[in-house]
PDB file of N, CA and C in Angstrom:
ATOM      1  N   UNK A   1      62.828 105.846  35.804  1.00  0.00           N
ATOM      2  CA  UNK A   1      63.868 105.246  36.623  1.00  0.00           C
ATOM      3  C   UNK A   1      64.073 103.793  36.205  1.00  0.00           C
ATOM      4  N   UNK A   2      65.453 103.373  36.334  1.00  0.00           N
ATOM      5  CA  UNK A   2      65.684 102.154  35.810  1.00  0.00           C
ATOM      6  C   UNK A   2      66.119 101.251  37.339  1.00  0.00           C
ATOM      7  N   UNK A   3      66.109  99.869  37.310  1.00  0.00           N
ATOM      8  CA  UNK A   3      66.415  99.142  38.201  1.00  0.00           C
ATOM      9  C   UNK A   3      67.935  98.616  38.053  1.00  0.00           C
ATOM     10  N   UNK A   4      68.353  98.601  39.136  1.00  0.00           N
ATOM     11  CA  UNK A   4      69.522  98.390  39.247  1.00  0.00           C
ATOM     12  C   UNK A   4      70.258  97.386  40.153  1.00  0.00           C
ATOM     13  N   UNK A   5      71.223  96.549  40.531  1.00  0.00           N
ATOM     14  CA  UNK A   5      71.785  95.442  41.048  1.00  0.00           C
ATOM     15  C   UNK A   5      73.194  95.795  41.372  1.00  0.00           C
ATOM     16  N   UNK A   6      73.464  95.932  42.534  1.00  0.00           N
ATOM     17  CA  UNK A   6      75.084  96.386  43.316  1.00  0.00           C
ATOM     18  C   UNK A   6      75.650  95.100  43.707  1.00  0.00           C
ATOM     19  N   UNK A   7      76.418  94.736  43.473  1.00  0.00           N
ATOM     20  CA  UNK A   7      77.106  93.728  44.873  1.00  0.00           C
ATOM     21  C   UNK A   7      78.316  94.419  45.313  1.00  0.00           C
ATOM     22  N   UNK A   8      78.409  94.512  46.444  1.00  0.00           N
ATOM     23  CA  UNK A   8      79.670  95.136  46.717  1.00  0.00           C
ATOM     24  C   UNK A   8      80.517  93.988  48.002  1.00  0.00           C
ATOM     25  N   UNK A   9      81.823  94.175  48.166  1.00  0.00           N
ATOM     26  CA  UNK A   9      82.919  93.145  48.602  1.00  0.00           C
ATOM     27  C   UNK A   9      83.800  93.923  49.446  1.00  0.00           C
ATOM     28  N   UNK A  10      83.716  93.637  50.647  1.00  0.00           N
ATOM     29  CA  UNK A  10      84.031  94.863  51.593  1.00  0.00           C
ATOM     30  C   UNK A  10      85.557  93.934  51.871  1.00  0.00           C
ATOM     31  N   UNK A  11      86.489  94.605  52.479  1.00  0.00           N
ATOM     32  CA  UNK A  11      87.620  93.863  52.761  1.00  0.00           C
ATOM     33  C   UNK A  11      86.990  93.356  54.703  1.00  0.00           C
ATOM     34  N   UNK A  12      87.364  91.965  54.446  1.00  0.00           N
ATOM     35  CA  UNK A  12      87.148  91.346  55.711  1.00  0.00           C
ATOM     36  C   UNK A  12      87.586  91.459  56.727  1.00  0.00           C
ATOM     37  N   UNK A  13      88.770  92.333  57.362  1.00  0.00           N
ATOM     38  CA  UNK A  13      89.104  92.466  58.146  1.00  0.00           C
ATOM     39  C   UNK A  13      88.712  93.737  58.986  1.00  0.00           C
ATOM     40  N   UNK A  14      87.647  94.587  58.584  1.00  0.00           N
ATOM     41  CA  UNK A  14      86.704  95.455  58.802  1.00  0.00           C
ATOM     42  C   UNK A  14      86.050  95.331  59.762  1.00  0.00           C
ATOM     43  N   UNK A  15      85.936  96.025  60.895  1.00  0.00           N
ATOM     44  CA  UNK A  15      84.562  95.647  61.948  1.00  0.00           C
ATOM     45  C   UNK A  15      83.437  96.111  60.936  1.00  0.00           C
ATOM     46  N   UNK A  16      82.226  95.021  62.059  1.00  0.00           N
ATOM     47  CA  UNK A  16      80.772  94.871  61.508  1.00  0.00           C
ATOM     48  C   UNK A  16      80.323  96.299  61.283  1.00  0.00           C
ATOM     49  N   UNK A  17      80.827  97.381  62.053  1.00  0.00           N
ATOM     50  CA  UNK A  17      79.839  98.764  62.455  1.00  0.00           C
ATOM     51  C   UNK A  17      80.417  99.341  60.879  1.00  0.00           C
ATOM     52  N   UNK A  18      81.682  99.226  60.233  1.00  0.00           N
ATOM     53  CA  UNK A  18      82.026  99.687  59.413  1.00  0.00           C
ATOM     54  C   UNK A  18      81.327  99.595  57.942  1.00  0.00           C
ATOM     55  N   UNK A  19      80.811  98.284  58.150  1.00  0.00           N
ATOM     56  CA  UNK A  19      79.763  97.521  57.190  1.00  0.00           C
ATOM     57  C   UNK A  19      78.645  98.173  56.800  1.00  0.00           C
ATOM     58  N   UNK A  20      78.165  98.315  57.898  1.00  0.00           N
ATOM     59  CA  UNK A  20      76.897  99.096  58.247  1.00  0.00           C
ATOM     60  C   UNK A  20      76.670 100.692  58.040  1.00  0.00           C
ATOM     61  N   UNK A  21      78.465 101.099  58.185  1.00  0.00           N
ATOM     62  CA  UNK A  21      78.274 102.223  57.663  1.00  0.00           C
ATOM     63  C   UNK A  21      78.445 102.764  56.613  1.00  0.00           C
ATOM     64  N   UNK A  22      78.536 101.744  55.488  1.00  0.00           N
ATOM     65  CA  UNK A  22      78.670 101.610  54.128  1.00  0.00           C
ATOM     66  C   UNK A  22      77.389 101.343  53.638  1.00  0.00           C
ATOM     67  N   UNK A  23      76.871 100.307  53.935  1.00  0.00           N
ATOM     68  CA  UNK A  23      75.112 100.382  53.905  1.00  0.00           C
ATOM     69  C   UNK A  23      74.433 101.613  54.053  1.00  0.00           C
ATOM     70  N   UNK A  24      74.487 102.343  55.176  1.00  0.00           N
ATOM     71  CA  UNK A  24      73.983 103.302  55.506  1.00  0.00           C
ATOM     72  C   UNK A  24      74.418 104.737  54.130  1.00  0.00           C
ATOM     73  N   UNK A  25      75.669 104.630  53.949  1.00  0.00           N
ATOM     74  CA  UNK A  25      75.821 105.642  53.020  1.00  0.00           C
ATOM     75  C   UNK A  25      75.107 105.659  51.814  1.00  0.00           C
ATOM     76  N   UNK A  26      74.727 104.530  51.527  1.00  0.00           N
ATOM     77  CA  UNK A  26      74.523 104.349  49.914  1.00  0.00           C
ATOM     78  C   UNK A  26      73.261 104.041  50.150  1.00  0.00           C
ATOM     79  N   UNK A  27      72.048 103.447  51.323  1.00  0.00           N
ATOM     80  CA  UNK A  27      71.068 103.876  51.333  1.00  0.00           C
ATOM     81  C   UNK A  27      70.335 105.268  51.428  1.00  0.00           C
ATOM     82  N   UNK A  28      71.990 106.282  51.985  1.00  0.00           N
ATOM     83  CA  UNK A  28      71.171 107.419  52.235  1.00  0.00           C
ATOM     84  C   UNK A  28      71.265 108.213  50.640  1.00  0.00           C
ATOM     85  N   UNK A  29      72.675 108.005  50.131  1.00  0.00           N
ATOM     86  CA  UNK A  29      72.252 108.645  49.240  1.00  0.00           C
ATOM     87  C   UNK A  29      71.091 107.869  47.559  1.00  0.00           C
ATOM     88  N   UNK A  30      70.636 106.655  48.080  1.00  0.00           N
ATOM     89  CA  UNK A  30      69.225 106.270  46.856  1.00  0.00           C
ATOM     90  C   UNK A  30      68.313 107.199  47.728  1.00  0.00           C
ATOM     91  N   UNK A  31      68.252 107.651  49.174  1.00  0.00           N
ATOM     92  CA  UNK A  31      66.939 108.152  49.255  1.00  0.00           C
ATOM     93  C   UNK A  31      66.917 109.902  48.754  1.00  0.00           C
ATOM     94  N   UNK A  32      68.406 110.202  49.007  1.00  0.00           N
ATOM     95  CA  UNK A  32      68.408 111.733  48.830  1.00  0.00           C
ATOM     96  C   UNK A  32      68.859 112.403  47.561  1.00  0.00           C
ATOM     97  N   UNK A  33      69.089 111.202  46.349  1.00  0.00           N
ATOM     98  CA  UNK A  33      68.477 111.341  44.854  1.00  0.00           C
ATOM     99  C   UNK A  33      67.376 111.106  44.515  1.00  0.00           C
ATOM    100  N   UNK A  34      66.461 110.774  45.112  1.00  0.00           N
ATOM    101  CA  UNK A  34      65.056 109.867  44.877  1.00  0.00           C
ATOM    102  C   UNK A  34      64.879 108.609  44.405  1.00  0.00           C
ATOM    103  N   UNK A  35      65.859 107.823  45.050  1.00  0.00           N
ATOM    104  CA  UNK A  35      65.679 106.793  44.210  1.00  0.00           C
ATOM    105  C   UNK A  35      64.723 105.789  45.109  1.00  0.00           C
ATOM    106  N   UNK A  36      64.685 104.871  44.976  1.00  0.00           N
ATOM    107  CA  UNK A  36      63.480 103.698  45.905  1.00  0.00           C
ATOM    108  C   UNK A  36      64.299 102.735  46.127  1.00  0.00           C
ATOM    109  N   UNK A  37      64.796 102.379  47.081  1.00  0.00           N
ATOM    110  CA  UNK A  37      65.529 101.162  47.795  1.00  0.00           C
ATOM    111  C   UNK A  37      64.583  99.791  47.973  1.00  0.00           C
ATOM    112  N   UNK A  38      64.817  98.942  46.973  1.00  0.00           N
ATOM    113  CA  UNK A  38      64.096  97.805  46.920  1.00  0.00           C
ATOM    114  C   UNK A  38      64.772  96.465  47.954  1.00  0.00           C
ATOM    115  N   UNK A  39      65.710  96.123  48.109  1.00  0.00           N
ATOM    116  CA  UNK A  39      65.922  95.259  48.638  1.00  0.00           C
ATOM    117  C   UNK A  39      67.751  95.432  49.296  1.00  0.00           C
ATOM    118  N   UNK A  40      67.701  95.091  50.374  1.00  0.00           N
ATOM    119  CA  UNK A  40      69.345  94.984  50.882  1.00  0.00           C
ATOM    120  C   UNK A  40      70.025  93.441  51.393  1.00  0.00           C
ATOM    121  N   UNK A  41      70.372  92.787  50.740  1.00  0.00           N
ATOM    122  CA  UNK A  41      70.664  91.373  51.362  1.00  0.00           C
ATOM    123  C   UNK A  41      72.128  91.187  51.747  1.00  0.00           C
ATOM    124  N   UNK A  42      72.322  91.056  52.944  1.00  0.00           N
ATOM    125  CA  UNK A  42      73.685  91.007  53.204  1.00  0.00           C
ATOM    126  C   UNK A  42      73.999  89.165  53.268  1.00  0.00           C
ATOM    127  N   UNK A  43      75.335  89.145  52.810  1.00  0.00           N
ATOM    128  CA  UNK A  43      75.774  87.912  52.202  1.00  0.00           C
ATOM    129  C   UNK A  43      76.599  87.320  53.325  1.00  0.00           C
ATOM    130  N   UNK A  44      77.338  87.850  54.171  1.00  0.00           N
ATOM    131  CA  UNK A  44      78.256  87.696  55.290  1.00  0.00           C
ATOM    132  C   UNK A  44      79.524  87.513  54.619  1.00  0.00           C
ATOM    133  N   UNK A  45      80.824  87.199  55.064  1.00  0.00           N
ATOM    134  CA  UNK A  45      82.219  86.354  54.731  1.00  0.00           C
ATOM    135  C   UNK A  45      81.860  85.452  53.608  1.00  0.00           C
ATOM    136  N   UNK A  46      82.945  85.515  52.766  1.00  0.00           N
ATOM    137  CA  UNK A  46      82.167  84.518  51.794  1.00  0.00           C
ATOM    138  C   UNK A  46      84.171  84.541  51.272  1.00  0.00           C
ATOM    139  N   UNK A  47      84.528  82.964  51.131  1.00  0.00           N
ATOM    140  CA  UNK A  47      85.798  82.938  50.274  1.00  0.00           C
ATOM    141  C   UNK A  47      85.660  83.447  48.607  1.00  0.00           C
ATOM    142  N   UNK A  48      87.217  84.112  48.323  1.00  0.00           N
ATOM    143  CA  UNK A  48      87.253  84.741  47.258  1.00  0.00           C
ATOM    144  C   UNK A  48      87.414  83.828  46.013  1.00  0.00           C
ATOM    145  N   UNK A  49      86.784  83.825  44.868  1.00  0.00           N
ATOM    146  CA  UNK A  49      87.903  83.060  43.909  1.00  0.00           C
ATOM    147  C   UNK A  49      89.046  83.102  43.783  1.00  0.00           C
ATOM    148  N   UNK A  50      89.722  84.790  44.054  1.00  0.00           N
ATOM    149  CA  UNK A  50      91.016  84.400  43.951  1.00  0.00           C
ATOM    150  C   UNK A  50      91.384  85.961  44.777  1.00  0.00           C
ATOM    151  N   UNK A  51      92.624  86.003  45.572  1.00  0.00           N
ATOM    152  CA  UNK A  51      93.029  87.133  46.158  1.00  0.00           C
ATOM    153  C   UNK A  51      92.701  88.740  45.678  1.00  0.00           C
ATOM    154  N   UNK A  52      92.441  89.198  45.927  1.00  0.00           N
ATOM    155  CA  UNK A  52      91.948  90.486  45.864  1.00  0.00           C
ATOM    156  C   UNK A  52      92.871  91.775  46.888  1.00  0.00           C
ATOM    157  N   UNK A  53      93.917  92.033  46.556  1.00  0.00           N
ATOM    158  CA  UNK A  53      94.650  93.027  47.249  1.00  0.00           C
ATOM    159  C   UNK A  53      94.701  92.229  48.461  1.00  0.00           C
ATOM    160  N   UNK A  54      95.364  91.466  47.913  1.00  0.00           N
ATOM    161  CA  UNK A  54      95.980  90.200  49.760  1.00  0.00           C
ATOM    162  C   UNK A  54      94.870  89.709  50.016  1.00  0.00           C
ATOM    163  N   UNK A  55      93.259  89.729  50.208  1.00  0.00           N
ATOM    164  CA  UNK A  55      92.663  89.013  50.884  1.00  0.00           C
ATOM    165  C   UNK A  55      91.960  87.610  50.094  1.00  0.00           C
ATOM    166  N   UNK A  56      92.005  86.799  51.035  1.00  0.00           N
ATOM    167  CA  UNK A  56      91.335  85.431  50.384  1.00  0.00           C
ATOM    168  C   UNK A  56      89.612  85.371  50.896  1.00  0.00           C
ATOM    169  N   UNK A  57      89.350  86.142  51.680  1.00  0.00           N
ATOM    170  CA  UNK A  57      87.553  86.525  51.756  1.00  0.00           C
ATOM    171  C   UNK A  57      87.303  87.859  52.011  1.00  0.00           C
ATOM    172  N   UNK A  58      85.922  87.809  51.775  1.00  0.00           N
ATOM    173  CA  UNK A  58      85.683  89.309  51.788  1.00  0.00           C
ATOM    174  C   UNK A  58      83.828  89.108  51.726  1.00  0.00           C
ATOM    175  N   UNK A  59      83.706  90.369  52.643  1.00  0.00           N
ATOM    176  CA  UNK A  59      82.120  90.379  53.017  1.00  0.00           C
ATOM    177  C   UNK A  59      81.252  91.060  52.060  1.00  0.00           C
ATOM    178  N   UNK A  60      80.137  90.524  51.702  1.00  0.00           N
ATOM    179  CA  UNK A  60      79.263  90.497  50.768  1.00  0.00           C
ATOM    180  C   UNK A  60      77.958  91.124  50.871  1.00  0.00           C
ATOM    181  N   UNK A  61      77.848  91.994  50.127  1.00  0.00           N
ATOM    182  CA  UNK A  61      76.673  92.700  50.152  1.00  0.00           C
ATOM    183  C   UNK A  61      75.793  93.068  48.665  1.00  0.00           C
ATOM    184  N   UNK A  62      74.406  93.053  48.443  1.00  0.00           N
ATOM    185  CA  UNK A  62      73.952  92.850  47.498  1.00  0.00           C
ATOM    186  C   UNK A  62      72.626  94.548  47.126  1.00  0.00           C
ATOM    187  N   UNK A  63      72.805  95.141  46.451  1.00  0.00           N
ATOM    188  CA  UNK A  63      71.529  96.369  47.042  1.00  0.00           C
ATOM    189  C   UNK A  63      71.006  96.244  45.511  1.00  0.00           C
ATOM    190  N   UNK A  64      69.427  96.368  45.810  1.00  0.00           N
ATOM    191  CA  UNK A  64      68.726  96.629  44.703  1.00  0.00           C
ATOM    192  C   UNK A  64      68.191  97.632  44.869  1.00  0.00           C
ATOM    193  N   UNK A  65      67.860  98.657  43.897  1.00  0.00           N
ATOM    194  CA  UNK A  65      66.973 100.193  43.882  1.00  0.00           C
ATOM    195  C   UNK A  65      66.792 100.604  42.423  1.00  0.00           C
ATOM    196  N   UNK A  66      66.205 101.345  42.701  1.00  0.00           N
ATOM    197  CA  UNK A  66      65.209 101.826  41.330  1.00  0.00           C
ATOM    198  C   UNK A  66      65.744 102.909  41.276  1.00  0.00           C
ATOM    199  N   UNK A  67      66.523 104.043  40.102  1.00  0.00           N
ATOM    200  CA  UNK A  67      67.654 105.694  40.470  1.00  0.00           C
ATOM    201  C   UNK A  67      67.722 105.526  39.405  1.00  0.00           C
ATOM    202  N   UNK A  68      68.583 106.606  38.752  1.00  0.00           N
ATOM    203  CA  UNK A  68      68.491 107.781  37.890  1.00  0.00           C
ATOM    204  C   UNK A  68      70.111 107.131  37.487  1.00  0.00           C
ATOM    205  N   UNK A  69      70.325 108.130  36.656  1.00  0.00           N
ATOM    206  CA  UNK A  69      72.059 107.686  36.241  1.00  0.00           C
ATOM    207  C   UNK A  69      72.681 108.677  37.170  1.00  0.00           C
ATOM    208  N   UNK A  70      72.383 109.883  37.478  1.00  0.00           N
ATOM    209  CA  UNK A  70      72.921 110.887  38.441  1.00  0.00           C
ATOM    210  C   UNK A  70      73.234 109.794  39.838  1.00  0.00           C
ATOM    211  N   UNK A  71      72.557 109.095  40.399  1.00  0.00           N
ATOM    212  CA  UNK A  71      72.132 108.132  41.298  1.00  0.00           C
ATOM    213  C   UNK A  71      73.277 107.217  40.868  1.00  0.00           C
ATOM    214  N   UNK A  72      73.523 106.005  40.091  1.00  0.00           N
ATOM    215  CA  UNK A  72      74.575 105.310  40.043  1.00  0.00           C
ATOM    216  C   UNK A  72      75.387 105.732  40.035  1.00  0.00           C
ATOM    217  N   UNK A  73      75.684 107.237  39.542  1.00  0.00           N
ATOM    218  CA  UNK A  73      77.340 107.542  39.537  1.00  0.00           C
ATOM    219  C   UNK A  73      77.483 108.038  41.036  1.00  0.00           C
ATOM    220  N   UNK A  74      76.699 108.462  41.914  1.00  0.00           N
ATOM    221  CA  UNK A  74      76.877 108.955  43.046  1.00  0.00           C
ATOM    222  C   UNK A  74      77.396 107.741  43.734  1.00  0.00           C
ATOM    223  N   UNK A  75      77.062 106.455  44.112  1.00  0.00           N
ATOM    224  CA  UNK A  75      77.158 105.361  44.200  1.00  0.00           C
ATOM    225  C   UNK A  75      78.512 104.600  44.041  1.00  0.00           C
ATOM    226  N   UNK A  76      78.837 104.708  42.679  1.00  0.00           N
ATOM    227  CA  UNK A  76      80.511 104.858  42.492  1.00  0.00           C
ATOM    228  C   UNK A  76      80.948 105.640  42.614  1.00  0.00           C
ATOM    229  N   UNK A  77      80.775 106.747  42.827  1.00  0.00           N
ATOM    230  CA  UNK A  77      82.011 107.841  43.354  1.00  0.00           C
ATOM    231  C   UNK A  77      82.072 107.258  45.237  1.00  0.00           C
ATOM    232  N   UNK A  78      80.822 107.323  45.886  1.00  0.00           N
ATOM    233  CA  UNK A  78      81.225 106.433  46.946  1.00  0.00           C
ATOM    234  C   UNK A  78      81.949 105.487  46.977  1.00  0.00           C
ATOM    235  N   UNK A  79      81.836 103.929  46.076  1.00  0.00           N
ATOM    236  CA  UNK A  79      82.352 103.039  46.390  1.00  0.00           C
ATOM    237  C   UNK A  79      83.689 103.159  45.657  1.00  0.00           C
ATOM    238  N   UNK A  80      83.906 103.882  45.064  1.00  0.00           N
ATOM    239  CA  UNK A  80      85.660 104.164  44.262  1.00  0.00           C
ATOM    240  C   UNK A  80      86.361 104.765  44.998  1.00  0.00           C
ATOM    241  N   UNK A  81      85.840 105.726  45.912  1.00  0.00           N
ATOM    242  CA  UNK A  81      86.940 106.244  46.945  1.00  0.00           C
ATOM    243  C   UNK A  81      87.118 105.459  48.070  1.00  0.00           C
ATOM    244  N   UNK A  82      86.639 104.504  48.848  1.00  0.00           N
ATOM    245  CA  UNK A  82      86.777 103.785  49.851  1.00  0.00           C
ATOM    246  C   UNK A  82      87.783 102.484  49.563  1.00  0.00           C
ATOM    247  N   UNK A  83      88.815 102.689  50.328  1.00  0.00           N
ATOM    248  CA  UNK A  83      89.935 101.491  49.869  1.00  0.00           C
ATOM    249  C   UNK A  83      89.875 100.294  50.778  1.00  0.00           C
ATOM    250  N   UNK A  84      88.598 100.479  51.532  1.00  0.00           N
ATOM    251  CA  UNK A  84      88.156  98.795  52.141  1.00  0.00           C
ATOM    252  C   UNK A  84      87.469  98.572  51.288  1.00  0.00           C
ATOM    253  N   UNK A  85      86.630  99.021  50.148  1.00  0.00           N
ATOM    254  CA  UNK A  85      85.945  97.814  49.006  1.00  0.00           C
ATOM    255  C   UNK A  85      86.712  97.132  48.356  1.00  0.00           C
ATOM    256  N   UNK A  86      86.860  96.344  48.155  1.00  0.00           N
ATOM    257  CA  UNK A  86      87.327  95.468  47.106  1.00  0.00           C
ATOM    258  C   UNK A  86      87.041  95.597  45.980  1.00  0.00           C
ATOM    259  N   UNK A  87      86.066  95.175  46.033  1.00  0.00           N
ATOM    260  CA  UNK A  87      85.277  95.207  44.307  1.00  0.00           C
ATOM    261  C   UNK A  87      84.049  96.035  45.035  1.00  0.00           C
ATOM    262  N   UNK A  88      83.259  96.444  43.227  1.00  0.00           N
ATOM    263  CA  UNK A  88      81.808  96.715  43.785  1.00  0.00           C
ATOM    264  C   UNK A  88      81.602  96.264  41.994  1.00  0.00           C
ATOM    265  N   UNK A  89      80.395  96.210  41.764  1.00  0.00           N
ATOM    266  CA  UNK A  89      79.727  96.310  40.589  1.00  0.00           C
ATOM    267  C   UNK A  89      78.492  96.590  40.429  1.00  0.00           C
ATOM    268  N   UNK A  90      77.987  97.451  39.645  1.00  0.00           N
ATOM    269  CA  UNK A  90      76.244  97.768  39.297  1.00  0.00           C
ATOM    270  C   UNK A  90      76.009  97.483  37.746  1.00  0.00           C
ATOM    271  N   UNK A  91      74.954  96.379  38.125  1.00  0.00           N
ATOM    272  CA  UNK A  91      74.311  96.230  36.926  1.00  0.00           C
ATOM    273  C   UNK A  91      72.806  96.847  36.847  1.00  0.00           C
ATOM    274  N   UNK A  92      72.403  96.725  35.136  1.00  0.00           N
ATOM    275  CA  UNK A  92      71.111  97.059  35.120  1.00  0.00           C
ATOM    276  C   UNK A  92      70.109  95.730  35.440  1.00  0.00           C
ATOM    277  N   UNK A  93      68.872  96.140  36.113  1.00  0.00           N
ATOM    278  CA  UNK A  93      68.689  94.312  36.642  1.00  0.00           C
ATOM    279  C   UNK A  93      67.077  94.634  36.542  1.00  0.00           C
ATOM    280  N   UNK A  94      66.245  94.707  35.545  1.00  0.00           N
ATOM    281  CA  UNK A  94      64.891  94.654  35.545  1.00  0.00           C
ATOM    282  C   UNK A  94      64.175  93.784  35.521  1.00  0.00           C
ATOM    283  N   UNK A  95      64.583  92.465  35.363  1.00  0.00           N
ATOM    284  CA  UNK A  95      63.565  91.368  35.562  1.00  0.00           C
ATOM    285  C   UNK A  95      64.150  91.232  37.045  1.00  0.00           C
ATOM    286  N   UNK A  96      64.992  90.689  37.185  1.00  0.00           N
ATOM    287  CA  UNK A  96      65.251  90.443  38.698  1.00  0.00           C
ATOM    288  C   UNK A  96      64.254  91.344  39.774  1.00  0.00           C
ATOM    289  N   UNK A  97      64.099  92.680  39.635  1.00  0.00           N
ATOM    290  CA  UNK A  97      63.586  93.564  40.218  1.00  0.00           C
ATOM    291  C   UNK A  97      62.459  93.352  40.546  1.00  0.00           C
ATOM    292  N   UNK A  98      61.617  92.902  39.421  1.00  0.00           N
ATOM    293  CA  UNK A  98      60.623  92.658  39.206  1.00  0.00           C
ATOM    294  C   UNK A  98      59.559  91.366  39.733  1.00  0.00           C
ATOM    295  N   UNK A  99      60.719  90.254  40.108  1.00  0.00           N
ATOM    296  CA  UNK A  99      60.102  89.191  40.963  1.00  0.00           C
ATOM    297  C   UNK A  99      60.904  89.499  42.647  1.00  0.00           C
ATOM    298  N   UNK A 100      61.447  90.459  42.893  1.00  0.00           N
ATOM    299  CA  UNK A 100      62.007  90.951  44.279  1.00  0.00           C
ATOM    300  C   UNK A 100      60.326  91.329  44.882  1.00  0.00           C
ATOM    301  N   UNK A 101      60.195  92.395  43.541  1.00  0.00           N
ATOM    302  CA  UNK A 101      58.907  93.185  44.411  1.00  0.00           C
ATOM    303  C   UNK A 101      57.813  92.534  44.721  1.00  0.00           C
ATOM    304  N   UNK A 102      57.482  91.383  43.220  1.00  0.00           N
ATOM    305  CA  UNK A 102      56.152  90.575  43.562  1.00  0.00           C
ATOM    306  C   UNK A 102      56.476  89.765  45.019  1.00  0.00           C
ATOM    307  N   UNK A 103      57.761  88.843  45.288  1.00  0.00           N
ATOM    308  CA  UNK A 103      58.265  88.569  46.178  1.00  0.00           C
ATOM    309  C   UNK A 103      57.849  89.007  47.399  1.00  0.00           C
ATOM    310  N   UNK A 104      58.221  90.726  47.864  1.00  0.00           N
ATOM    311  CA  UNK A 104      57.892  91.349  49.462  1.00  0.00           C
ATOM    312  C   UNK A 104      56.550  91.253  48.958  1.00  0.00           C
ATOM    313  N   UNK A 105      55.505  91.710  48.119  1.00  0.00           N
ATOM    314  CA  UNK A 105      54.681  91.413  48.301  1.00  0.00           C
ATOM    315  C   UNK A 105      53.669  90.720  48.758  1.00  0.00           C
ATOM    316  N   UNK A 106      54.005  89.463  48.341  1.00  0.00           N
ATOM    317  CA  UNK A 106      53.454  88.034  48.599  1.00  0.00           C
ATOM    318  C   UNK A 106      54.161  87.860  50.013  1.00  0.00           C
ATOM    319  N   UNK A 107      55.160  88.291  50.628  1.00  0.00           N
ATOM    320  CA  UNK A 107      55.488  88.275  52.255  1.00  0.00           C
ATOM    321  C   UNK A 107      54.546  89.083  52.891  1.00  0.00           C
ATOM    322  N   UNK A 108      54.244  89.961  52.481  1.00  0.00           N
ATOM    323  CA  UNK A 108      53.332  91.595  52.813  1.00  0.00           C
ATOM    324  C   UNK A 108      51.947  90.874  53.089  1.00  0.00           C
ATOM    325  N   UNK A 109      51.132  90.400  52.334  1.00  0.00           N
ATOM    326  CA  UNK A 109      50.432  89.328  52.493  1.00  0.00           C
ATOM    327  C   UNK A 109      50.362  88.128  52.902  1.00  0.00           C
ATOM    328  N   UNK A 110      51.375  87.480  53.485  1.00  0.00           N
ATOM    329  CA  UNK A 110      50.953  86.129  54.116  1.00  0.00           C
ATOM    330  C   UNK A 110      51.752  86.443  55.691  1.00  0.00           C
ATOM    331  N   UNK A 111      52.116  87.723  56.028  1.00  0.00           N
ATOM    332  CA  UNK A 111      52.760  87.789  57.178  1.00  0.00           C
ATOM    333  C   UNK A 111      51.312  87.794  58.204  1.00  0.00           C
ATOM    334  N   UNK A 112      50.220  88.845  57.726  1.00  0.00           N
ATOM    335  CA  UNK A 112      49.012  88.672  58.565  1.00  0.00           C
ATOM    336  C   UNK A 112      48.465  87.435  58.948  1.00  0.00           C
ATOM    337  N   UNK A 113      48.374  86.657  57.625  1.00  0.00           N
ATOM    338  CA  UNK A 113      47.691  85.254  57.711  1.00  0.00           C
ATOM    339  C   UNK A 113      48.287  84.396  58.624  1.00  0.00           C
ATOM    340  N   UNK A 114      49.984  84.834  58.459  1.00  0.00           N
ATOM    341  CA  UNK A 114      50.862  83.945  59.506  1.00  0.00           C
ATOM    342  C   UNK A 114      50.689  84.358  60.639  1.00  0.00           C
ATOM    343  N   UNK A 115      50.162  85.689  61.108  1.00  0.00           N
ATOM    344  CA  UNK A 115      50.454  85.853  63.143  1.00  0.00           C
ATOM    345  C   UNK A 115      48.823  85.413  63.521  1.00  0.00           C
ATOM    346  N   UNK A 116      47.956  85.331  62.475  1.00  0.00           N
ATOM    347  CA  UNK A 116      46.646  84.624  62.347  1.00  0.00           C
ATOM    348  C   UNK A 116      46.495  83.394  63.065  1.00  0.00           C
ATOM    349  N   UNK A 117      47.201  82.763  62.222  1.00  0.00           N
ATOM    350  CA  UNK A 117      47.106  80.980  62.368  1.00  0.00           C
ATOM    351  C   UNK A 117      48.219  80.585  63.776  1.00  0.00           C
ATOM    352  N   UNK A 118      48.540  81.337  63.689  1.00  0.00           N
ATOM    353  CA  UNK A 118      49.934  81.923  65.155  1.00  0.00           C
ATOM    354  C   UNK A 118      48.849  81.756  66.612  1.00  0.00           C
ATOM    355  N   UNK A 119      47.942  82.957  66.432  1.00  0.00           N
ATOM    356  CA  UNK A 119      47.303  82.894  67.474  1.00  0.00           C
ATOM    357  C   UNK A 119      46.406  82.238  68.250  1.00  0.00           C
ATOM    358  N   UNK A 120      45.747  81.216  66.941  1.00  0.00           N
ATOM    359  CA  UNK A 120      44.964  79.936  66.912  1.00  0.00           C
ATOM    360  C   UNK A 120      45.211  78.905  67.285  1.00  0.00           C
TER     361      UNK A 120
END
């Protein structure tokens, strides 16, 4: 499995639940190709460089996972049929990936130490 980098650009005039249910699709299908969902960072409203099918912002979302090529194309066939994305793009992203994970890690480990020194 290779690592991979989405950003996707939802049209802004979208309710939040709609957001979420775009998230939700494309997490369900990395889990029901097998892929491993490494990280989801949502970006919020963010202005455009330049108009995008009338809009001057558009909401921002970022997904990292580890999948198959069967897996990315599933991914764009999602985000190509939905005419609230704007844009989407997937890159291949293996170093990035790679300090994500050491990253939760090192959270994974200092979250104990933190409710530790919390209670003291």
């Amino acid at each position: 499995m290779k690592g991979y980098e989405t950003v996707v650009i939802v049209n802004p005039d979208v309710e939040d639940e709609y957001v979420d249910t775009v998230k939700n699709k494309l997490t369900k299908a990395v889990e029901d190709l097998k892929g491993k969902m490494i990280k989801l960072d949502m970006w919020g409203k963010k202005k455009l460089a330049y108009n995008i099918k009338k809009c001057t912002k558009g909401y921002y979302f970022i997904l990292f996972f580890l999948g198959t090529v069967q897996l990315v194309k599933e991914i764009e066939r999602i985000l190509r049929y939905d005419e609230k994305i704007l844009r989407y793009m997937i890159v291949i992203s293996n170093e990035n990936l790679d300090t994500i994970i050491d990253n939760q890690k090192e959270d994974i480990k200092q979250a104990p130490e933190e409710q530790n020194s919390e209670e003291n």
